[in-house]
Every structure is written in C-alpha cells, then in structure tokens.
C-alpha atoms as a PDB file:
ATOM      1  CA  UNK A   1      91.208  71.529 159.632  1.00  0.00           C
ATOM      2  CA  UNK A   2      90.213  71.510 155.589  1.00  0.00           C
ATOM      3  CA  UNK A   3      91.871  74.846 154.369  1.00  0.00           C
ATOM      4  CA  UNK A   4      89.323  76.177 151.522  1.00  0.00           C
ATOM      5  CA  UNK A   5      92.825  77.782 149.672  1.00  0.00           C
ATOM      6  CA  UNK A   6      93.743  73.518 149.371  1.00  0.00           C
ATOM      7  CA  UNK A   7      90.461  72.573 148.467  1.00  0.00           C
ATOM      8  CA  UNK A   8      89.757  74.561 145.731  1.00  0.00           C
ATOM      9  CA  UNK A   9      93.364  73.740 143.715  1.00  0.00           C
ATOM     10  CA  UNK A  10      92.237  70.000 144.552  1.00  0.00           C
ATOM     11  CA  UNK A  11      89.061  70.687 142.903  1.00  0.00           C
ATOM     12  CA  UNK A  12      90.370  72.566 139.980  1.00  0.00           C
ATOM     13  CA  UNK A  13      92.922  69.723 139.381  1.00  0.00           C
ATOM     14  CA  UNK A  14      89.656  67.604 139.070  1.00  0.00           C
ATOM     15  CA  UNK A  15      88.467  69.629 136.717  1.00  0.00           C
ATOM     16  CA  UNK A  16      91.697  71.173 134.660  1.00  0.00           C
ATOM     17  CA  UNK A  17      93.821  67.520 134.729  1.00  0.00           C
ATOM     18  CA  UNK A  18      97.514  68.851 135.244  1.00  0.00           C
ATOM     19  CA  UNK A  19      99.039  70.774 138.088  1.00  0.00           C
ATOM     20  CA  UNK A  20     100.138  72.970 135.213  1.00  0.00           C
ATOM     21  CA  UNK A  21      96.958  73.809 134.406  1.00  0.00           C
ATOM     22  CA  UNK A  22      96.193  74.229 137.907  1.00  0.00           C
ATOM     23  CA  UNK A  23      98.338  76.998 137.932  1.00  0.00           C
ATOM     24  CA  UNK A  24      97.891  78.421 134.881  1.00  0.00           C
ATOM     25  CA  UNK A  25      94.546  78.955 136.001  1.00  0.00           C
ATOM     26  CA  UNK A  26      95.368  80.049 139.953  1.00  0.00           C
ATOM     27  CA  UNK A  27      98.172  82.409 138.714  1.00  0.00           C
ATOM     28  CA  UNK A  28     100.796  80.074 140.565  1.00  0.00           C
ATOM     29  CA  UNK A  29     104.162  78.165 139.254  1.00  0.00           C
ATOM     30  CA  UNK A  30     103.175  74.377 138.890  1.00  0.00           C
ATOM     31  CA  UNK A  31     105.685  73.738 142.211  1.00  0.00           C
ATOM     32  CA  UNK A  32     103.295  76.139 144.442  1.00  0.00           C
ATOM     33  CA  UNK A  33     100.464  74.193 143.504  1.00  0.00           C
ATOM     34  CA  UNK A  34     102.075  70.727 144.163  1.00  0.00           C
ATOM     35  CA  UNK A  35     103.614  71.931 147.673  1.00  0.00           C
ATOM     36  CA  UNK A  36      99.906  73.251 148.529  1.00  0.00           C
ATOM     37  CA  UNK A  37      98.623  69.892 147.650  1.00  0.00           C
ATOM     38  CA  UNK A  38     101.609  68.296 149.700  1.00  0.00           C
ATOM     39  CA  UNK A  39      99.921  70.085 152.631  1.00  0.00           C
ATOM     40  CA  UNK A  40      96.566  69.508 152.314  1.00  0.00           C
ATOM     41  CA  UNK A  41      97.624  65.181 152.122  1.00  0.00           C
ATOM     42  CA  UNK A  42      99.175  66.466 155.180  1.00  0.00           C
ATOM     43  CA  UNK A  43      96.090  67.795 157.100  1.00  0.00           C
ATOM     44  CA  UNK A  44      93.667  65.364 155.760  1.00  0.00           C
ATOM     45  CA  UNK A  45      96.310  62.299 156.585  1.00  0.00           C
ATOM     46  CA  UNK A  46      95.062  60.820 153.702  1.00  0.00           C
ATOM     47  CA  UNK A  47      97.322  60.391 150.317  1.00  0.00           C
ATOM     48  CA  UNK A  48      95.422  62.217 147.698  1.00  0.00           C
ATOM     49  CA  UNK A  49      97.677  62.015 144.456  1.00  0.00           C
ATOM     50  CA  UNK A  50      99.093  58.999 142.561  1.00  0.00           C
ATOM     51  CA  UNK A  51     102.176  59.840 140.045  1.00  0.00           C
ATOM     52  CA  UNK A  52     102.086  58.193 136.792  1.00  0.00           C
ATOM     53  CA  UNK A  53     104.921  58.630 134.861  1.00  0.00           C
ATOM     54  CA  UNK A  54     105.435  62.852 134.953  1.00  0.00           C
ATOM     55  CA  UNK A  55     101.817  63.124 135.498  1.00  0.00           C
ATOM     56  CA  UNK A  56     100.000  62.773 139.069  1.00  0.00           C
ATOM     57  CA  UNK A  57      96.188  61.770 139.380  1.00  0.00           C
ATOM     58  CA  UNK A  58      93.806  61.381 141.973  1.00  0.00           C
ATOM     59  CA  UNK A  59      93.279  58.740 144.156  1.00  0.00           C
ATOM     60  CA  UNK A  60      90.020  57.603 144.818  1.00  0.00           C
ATOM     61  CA  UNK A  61      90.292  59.203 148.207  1.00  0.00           C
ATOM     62  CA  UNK A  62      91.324  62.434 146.076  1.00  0.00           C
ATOM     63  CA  UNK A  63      88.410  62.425 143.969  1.00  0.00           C
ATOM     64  CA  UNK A  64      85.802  61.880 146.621  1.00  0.00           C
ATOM     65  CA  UNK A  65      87.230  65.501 148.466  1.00  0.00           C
ATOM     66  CA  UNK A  66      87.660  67.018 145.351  1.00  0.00           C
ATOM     67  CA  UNK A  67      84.489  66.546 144.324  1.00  0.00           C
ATOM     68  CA  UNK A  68      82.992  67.394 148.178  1.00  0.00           C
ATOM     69  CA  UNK A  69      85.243  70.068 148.386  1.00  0.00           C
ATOM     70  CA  UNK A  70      82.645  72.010 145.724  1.00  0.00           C
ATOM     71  CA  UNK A  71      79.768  71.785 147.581  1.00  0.00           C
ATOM     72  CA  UNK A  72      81.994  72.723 151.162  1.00  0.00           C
ATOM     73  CA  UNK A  73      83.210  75.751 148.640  1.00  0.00           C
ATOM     74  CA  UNK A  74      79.773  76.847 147.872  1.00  0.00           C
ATOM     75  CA  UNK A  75      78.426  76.534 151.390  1.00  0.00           C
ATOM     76  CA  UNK A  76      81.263  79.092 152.737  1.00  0.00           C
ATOM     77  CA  UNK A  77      80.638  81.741 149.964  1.00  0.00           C
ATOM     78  CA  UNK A  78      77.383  81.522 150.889  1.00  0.00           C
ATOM     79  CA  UNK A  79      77.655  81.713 154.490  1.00  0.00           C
ATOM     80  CA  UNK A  80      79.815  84.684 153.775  1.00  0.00           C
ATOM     81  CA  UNK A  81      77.589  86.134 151.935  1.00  0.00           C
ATOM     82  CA  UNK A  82      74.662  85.662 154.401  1.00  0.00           C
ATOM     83  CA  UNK A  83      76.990  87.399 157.346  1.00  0.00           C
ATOM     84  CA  UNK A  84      77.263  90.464 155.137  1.00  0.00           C
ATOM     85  CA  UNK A  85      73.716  91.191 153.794  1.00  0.00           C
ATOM     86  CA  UNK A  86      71.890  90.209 157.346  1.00  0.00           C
ATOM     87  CA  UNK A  87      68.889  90.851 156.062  1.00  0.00           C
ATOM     88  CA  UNK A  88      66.109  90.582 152.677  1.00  0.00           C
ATOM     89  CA  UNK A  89      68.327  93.068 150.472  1.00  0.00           C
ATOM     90  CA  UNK A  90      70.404  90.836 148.475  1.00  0.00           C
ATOM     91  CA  UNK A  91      74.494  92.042 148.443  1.00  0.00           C
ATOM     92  CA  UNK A  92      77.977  91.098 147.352  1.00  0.00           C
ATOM     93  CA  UNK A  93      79.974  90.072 144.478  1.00  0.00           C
ATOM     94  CA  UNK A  94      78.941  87.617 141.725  1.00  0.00           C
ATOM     95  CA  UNK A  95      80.641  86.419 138.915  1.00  0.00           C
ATOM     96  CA  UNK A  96      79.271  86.325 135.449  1.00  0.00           C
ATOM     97  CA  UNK A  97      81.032  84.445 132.207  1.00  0.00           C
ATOM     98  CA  UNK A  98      79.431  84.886 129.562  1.00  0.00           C
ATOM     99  CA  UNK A  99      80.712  84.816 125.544  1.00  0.00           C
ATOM    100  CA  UNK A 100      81.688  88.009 123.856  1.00  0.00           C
ATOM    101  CA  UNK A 101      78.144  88.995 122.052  1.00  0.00           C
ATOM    102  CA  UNK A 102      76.247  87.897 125.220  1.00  0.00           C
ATOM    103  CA  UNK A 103      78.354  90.478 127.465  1.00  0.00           C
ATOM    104  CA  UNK A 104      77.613  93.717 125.244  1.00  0.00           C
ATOM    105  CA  UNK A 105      73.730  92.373 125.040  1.00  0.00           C
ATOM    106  CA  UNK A 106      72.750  90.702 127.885  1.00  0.00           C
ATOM    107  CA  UNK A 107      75.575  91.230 130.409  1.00  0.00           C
ATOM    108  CA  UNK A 108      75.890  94.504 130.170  1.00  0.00           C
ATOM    109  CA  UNK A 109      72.262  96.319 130.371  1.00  0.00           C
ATOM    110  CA  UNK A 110      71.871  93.406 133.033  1.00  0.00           C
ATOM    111  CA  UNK A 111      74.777  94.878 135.191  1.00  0.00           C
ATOM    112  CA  UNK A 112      73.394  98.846 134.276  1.00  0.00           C
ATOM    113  CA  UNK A 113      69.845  97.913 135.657  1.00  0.00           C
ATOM    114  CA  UNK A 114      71.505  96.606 139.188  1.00  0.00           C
ATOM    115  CA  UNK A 115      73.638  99.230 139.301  1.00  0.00           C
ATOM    116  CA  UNK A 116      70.230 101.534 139.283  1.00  0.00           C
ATOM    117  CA  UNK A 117      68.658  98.980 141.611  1.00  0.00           C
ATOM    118  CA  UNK A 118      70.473  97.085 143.612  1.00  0.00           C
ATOM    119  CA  UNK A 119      73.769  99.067 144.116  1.00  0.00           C
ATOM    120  CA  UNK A 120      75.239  96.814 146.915  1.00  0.00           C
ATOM    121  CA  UNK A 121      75.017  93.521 144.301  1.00  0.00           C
ATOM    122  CA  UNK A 122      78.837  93.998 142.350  1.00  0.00           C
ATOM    123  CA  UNK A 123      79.173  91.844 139.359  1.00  0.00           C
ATOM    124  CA  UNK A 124      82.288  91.130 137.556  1.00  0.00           C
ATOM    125  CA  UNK A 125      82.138  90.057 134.098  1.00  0.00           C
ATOM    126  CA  UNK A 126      84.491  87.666 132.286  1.00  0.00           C
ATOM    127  CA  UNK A 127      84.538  87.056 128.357  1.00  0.00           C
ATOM    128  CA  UNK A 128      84.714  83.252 128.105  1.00  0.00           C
ATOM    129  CA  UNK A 129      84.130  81.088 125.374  1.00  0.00           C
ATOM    130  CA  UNK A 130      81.853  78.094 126.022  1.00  0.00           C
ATOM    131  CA  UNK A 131      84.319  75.650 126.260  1.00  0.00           C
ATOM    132  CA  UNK A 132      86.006  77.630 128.842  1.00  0.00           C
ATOM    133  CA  UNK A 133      83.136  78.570 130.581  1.00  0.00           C
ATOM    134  CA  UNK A 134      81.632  75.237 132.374  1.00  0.00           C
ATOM    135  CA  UNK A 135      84.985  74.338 133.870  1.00  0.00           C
ATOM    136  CA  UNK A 136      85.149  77.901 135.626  1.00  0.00           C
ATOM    137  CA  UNK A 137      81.376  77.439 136.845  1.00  0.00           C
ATOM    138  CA  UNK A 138      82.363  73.942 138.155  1.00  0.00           C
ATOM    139  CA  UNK A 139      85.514  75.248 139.743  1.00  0.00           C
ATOM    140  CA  UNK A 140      84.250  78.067 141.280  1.00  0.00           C
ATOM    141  CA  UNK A 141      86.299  80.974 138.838  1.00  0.00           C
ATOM    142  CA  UNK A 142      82.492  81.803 137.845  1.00  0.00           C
ATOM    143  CA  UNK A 143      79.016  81.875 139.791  1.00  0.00           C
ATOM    144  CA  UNK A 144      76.686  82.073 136.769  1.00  0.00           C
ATOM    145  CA  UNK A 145      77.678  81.646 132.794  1.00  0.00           C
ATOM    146  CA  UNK A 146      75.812  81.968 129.709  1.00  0.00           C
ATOM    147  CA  UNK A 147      77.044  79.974 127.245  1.00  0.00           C
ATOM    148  CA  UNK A 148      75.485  78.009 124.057  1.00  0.00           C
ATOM    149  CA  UNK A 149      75.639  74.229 124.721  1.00  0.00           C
ATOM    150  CA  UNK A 150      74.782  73.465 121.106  1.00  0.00           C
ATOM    151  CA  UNK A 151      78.356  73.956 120.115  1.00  0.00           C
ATOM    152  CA  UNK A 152      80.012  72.666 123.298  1.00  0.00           C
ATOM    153  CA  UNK A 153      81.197  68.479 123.305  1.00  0.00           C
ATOM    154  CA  UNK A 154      81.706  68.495 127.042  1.00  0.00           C
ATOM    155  CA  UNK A 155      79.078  66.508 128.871  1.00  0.00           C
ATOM    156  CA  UNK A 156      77.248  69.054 131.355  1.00  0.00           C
ATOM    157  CA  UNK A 157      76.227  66.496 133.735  1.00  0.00           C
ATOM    158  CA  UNK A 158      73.679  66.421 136.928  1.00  0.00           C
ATOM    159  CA  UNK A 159      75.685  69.008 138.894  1.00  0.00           C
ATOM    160  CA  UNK A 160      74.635  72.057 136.500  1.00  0.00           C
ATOM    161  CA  UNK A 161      71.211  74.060 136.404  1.00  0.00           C
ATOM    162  CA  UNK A 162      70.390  75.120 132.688  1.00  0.00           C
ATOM    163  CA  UNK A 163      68.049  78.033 132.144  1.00  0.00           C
ATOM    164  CA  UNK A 164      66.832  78.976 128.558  1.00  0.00           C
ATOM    165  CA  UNK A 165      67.707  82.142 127.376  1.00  0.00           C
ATOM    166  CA  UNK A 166      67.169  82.513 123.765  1.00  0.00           C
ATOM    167  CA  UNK A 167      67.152  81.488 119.946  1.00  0.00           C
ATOM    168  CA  UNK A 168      70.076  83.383 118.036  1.00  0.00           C
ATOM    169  CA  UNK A 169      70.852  82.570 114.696  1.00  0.00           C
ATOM    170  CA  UNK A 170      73.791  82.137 113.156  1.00  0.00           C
ATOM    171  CA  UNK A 171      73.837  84.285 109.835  1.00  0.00           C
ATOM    172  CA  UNK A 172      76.137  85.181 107.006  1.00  0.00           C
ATOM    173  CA  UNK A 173      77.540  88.844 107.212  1.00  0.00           C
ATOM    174  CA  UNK A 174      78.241  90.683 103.381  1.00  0.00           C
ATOM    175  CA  UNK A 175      79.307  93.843 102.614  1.00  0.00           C
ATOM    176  CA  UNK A 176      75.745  96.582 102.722  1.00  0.00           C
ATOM    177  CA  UNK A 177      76.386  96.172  98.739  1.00  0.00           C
ATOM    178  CA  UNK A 178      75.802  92.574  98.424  1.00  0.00           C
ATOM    179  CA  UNK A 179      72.045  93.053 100.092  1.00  0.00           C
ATOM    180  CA  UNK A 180      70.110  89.649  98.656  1.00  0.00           C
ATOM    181  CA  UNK A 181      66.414  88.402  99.319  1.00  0.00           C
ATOM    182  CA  UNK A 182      66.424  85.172 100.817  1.00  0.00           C
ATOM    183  CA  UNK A 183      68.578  82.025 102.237  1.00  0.00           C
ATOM    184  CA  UNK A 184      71.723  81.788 101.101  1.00  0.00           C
ATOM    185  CA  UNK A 185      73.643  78.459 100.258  1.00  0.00           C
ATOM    186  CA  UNK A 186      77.426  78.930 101.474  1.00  0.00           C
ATOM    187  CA  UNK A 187      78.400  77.348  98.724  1.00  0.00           C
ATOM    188  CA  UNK A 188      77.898  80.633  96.405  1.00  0.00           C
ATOM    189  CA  UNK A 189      80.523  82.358  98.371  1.00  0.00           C
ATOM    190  CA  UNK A 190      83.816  79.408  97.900  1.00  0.00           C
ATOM    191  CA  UNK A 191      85.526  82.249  96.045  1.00  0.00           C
ATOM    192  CA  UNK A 192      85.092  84.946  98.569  1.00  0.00           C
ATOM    193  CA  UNK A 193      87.811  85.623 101.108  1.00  0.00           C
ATOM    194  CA  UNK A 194      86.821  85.228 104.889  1.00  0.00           C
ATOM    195  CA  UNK A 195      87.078  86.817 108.013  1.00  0.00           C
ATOM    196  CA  UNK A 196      87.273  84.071 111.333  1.00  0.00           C
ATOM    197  CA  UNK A 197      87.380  83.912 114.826  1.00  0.00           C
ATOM    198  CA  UNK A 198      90.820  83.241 116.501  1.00  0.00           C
ATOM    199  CA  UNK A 199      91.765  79.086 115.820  1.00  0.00           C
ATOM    200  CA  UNK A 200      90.151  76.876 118.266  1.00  0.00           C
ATOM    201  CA  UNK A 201      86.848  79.252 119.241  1.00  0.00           C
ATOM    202  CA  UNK A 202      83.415  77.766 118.384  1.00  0.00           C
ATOM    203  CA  UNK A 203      82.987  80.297 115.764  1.00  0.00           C
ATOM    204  CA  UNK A 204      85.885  79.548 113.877  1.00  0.00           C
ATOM    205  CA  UNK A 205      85.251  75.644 114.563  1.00  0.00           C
ATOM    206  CA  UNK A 206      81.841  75.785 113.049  1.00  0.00           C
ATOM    207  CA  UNK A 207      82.707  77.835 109.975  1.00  0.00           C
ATOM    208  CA  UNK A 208      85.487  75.919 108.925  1.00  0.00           C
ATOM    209  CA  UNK A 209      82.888  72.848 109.492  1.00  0.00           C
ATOM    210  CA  UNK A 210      79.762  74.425 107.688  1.00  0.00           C
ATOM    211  CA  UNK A 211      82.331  75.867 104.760  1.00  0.00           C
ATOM    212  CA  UNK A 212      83.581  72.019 104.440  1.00  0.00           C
ATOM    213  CA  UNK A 213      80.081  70.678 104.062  1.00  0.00           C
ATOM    214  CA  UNK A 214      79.442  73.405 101.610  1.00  0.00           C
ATOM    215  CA  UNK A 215      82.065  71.548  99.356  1.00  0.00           C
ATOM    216  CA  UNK A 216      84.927  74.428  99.813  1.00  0.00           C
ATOM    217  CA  UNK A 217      87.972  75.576 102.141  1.00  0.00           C
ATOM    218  CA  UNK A 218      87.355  79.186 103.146  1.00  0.00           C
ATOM    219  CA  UNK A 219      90.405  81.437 101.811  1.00  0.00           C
ATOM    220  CA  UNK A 220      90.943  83.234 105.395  1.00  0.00           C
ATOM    221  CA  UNK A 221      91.416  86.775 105.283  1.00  0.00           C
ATOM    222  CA  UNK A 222      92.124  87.612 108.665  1.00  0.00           C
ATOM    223  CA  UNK A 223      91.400  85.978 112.619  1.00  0.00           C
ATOM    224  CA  UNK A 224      89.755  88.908 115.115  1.00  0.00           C
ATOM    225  CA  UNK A 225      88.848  88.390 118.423  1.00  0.00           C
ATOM    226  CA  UNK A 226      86.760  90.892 118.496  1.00  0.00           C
ATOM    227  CA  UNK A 227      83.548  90.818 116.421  1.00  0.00           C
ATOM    228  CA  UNK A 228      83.562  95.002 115.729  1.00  0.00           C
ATOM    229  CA  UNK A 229      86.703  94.269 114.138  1.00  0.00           C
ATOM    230  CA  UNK A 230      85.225  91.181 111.714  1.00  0.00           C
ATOM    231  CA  UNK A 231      82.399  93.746 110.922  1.00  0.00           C
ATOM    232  CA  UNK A 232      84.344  96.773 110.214  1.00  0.00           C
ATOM    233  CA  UNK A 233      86.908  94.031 107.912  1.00  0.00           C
ATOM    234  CA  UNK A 234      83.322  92.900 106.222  1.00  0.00           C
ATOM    235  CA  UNK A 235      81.854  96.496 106.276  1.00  0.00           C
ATOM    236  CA  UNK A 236      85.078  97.506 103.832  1.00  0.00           C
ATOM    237  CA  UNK A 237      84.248  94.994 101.233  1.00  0.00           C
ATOM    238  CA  UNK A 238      87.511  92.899 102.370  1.00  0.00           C
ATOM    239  CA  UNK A 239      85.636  89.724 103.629  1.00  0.00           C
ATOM    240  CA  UNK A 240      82.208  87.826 104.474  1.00  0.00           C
ATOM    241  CA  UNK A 241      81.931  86.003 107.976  1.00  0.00           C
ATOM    242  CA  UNK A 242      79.786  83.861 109.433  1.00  0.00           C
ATOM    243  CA  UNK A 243      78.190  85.677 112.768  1.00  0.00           C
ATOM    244  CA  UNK A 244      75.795  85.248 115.317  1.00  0.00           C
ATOM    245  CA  UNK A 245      72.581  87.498 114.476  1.00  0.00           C
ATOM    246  CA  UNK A 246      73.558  89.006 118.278  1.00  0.00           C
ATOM    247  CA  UNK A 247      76.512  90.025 117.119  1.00  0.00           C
ATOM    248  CA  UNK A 248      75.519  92.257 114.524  1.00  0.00           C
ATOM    249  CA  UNK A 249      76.037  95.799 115.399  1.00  0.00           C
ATOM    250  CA  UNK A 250      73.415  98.032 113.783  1.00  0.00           C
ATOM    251  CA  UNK A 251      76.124 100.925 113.294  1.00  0.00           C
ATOM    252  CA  UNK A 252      78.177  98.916 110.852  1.00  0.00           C
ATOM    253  CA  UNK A 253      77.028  99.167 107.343  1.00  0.00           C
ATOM    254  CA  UNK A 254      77.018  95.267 106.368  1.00  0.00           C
ATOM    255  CA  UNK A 255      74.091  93.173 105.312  1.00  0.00           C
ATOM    256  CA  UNK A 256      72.881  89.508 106.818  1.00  0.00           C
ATOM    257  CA  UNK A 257      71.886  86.348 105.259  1.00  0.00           C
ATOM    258  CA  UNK A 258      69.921  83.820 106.520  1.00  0.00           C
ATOM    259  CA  UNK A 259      71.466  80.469 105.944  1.00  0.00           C
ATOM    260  CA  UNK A 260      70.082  77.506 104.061  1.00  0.00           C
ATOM    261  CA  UNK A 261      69.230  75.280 105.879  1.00  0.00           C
ATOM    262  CA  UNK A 262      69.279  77.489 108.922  1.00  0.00           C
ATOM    263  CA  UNK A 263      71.804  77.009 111.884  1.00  0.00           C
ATOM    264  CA  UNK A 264      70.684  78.008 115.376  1.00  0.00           C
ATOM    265  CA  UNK A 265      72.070  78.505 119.222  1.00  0.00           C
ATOM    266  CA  UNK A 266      70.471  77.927 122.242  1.00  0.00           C
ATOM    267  CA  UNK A 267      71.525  80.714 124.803  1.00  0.00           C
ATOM    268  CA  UNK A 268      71.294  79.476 128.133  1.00  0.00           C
ATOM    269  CA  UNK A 269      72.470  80.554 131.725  1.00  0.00           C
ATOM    270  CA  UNK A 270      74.155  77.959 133.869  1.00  0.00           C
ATOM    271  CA  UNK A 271      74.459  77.762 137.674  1.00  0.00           C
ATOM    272  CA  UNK A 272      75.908  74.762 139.925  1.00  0.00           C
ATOM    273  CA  UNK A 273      73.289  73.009 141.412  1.00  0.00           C
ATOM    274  CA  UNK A 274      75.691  71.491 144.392  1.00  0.00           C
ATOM    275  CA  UNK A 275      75.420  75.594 145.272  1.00  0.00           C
ATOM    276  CA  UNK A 276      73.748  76.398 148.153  1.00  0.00           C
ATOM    277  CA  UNK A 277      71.077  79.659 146.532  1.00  0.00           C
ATOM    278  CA  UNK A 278      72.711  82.879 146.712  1.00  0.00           C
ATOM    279  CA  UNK A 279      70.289  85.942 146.725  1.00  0.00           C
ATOM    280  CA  UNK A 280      72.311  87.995 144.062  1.00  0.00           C
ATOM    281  CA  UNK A 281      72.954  85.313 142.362  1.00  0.00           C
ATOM    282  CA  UNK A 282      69.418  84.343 141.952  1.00  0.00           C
ATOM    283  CA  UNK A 283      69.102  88.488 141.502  1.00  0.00           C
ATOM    284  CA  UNK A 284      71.261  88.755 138.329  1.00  0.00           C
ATOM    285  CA  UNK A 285      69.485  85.658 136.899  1.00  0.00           C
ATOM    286  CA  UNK A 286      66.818  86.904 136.869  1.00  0.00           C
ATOM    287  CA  UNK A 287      67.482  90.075 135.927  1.00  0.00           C
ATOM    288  CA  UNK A 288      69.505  88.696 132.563  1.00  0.00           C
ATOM    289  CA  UNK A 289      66.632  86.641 131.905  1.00  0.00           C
ATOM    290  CA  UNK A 290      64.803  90.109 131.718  1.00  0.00           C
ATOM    291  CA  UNK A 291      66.655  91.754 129.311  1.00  0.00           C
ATOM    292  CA  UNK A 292      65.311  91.996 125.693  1.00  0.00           C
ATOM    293  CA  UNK A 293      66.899  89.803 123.353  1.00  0.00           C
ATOM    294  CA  UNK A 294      67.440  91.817 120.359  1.00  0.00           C
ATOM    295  CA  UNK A 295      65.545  90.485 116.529  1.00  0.00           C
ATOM    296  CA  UNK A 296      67.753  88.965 114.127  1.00  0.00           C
ATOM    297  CA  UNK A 297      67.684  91.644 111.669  1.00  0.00           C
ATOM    298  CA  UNK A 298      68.252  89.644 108.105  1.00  0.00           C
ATOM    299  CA  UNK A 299      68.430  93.089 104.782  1.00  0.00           C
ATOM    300  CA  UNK A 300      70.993  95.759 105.710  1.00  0.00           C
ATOM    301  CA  UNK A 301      72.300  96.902 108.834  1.00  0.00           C
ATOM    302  CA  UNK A 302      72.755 100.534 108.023  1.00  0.00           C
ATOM    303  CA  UNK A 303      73.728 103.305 110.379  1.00  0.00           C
ATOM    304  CA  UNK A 304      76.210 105.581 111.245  1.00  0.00           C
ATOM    305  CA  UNK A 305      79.833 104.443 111.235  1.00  0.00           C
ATOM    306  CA  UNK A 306      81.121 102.945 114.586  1.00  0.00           C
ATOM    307  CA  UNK A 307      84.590 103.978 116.051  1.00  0.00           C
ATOM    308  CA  UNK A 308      87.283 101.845 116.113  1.00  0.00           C
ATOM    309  CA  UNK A 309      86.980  98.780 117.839  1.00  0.00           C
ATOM    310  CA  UNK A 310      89.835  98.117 120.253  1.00  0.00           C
ATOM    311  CA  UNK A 311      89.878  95.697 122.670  1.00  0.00           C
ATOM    312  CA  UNK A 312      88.029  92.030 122.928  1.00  0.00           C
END
C-alpha cells in the first residue's frame, strides 16, 4: 500500500532536487528522508532512485510516481475534506502563500471577511517570495499562492491555473521632502544612498538590474526584510528605494515616483490544476479576488507616523 507520508518526500525531491533539500523543507535530517524513500522502493518493489556520484536522481519509474503521487495527494485532501464538511457549507484548512505586500493587502482583509463569514474555512498564511512560492504550490506546502510571474524565470507549466489579480506598479520611494511632478529617470538619483531587499529577493534582483541600466551601482544603505522598515529608513531622509506602489503605507511620510519608462507586475493567484476542486479553496479565491486593490498613489504619502515595524 502507497503511504501518502512517502509520496509526498518523493514528490518534493521532484521538485526541490536534493534529499537535503528535501529535508530542509520537511523539517527532517537528510538520512530520515533517504531511509523513508528506502521504504517506499520497498512497498512499491520498484527501484526509484539512481546515485550519481553523492547525488541520487530519479529513475524513470521514480519520476512517473512522483509526478502521480500529486494528483493521488490532492485527491486524499480532498476526500478528507469532503468527509468533514458533508454538506454545501464549505470547511477546513487552506493554505495561502502569498509575497509580503500581498499578505497585509489582499491576504489579510481576505482572511477577516471569512472569518465574519465562513468561520469553519481556517486559512494559514505564509510570506513567500515568488520564487519560493510555485515549488510549495506544486509540492503541496501551499493550496493557493499569489505571486507576480513577471519577475519569476521558472517555467509555470500546464499543471498550474493562473488567475489575474492586478496591475501594481513598481515606483520610486523619496523622502515627503523630495515631492516632484512627474516620471522620474533613475539615473538622477546615482548619488543617493539606497535602501534594498535582502540579496537574492526579486526586489533586490530588479533594482540592482534597473539601477545598472540606469548607468550606476546603487551605494546600499541598508537590506530590510520588511518593507515598514525600508519606509521608515526612506521616511528619515537616510535612503530612496525602489517599491511596489502596494507596498506603500499611507502612514509613512515618504513621497512616490513614477518611473520612466514605467515598470509593472502582474498579481496573479495560482492553484494546481492536477487538484481535484476544493470548496474553500475555490471560497478564498474568490474572496481575494474580491478585495479592493488599493490606487497607486504617485505625490506624498502623508499621515500620521506608524509604530515600529518589527517583524517580516
């Protein structure tokens, strides 16, 4: 008998490569993982994994279950899910990824409305960046994602639904003082000193990349995680970043610019398609696609002072 436990590290390897990843990702030591897998060749009488060199891979058998064992995955979470609501009212837990300024403006007032009307739906939500967040839809770690493909080099493929979202822009955020009319060109602000996203996020990626086609390396003033923090750094007159217009919160005295020419993101939601429908998953779907996606607000963003951001 397939143990779903098996499956699912067999499909994560798939997806993540190396047993240590694997493991990394399950919470496991790399050994765990590879006895697990031991067992499932084991059950299935079938050998699964090749080693080459340190590294192991999948056998062609392997990568036929591993990618079957998704779909058997989905099927039993949805059974499951089916045996407890036994009936129209849609109930039980569903998973939502989503990147940092999506959670606190489309996540959030998504998960407050279901709270109000569907109290039996739970939803856990998980800051991922979009290059994190496919492989945990395709593995299972996440039910639903909204992520912005634009910036993302990983080929989505024919086993994920895409739903449009929204247009966000990506703007340049001064100090309230520094208020122009207009585009800017990034190349007015070489000799400024810059606030970035921690190394390796998209944000980080794509203003190192739009500084360098501006003709100049940003002087980097600091790396937050957390955009409150890169707008209370920008707010003080330390730094300029480049932001997504969602990201902007209204309480921090800073002012946007446009960009010239202008860079956009598509914000989409992401399901698996091999998934058999899920009634709260289809229910938080829709109710994200609901929620009001704030104006890009380009002048100053004046208001009262915000507390101290902690946290991501």
């Amino acid at each position: 008998m397939l143990n779903p436990y098996r499956l699912r590290l067999l499909s994560q390897l798939d997806i993540l490569g190396t047993v240590r990843a694997v493991a990394e990702a399950a919470n496991l030591s790399a050994s765990t993982v590879s006895q697990q897998l031991a067992v499932l060749e084991t059950e299935t009488r079938t050998s699964l994994l090749e080693r080459t060199g340190r590294r192991v891979r999948l056998t062609p058998a392997g990568l036929i279950l591993a990618r079957r064992a998704r779909a058997i995955l989905d099927h039993i979470d949805s059974v499951e899910a089916e045996l407890r609501s036994l009936g129209d009212e849609p109930t039980g837990l569903v998973r939502v990824g989503a990147f940092q300024s999506a959670i606190h403006t489309l996540a959030v007032p998504a998960v407050v409305e279901l709270a109000r009307t569907h109290p039996h739906v739970d939803v856990e939500l998980l800051e991922l960046e979009p290059h994190d967040s496919i492989p945990a839809l395709r593995v299972g770690d996440a039910d639903l994602i909204i992520s912005t493909p634009d910036f993302v080099e990983l080929p989505l493929g024919p086993d994920i639904d895409v739903v449009p979202l929204a247009t966000d822009s990506i703007v340049l955020v001064v100090p309230a003082d520094q208020a122009g009319r207009g585009p800017t060109d990034l190349a007015a602000h070489a000799g400024d000193s810059w606030a970035f996203d921690i190394p390796q996020s998209y944000m980080a990626n794509l203003t190192t990349r739009l500084c360098r086609q501006a003709g100049f390396e940003p002087k980097v003033a600091c790396r937050f995680s957390n955009y409150l923090m890169t707008l209370q750094h920008v707010e003080a007159g330390l730094s300029v970043a480049l932001l997504p217009a969602l990201a902007v919160d209204p309480r921090y005295r800073v002012a946007t610019r446009e960009l010239s020419p202008a860079i956009t993101r598509t914000i989409t939601a992401m399901t698996r398609r091999g998934a058999r429908p899920r009634a709260a998953v289809n229910l938080v779907l829709d109710t994200i696609r609901r929620q009001p996606v704030p104006a890009t607000i380009t002048g100053t963003a004046a208001g009262t002072r915000a507390p101290s951001a902690r946290g991501r």
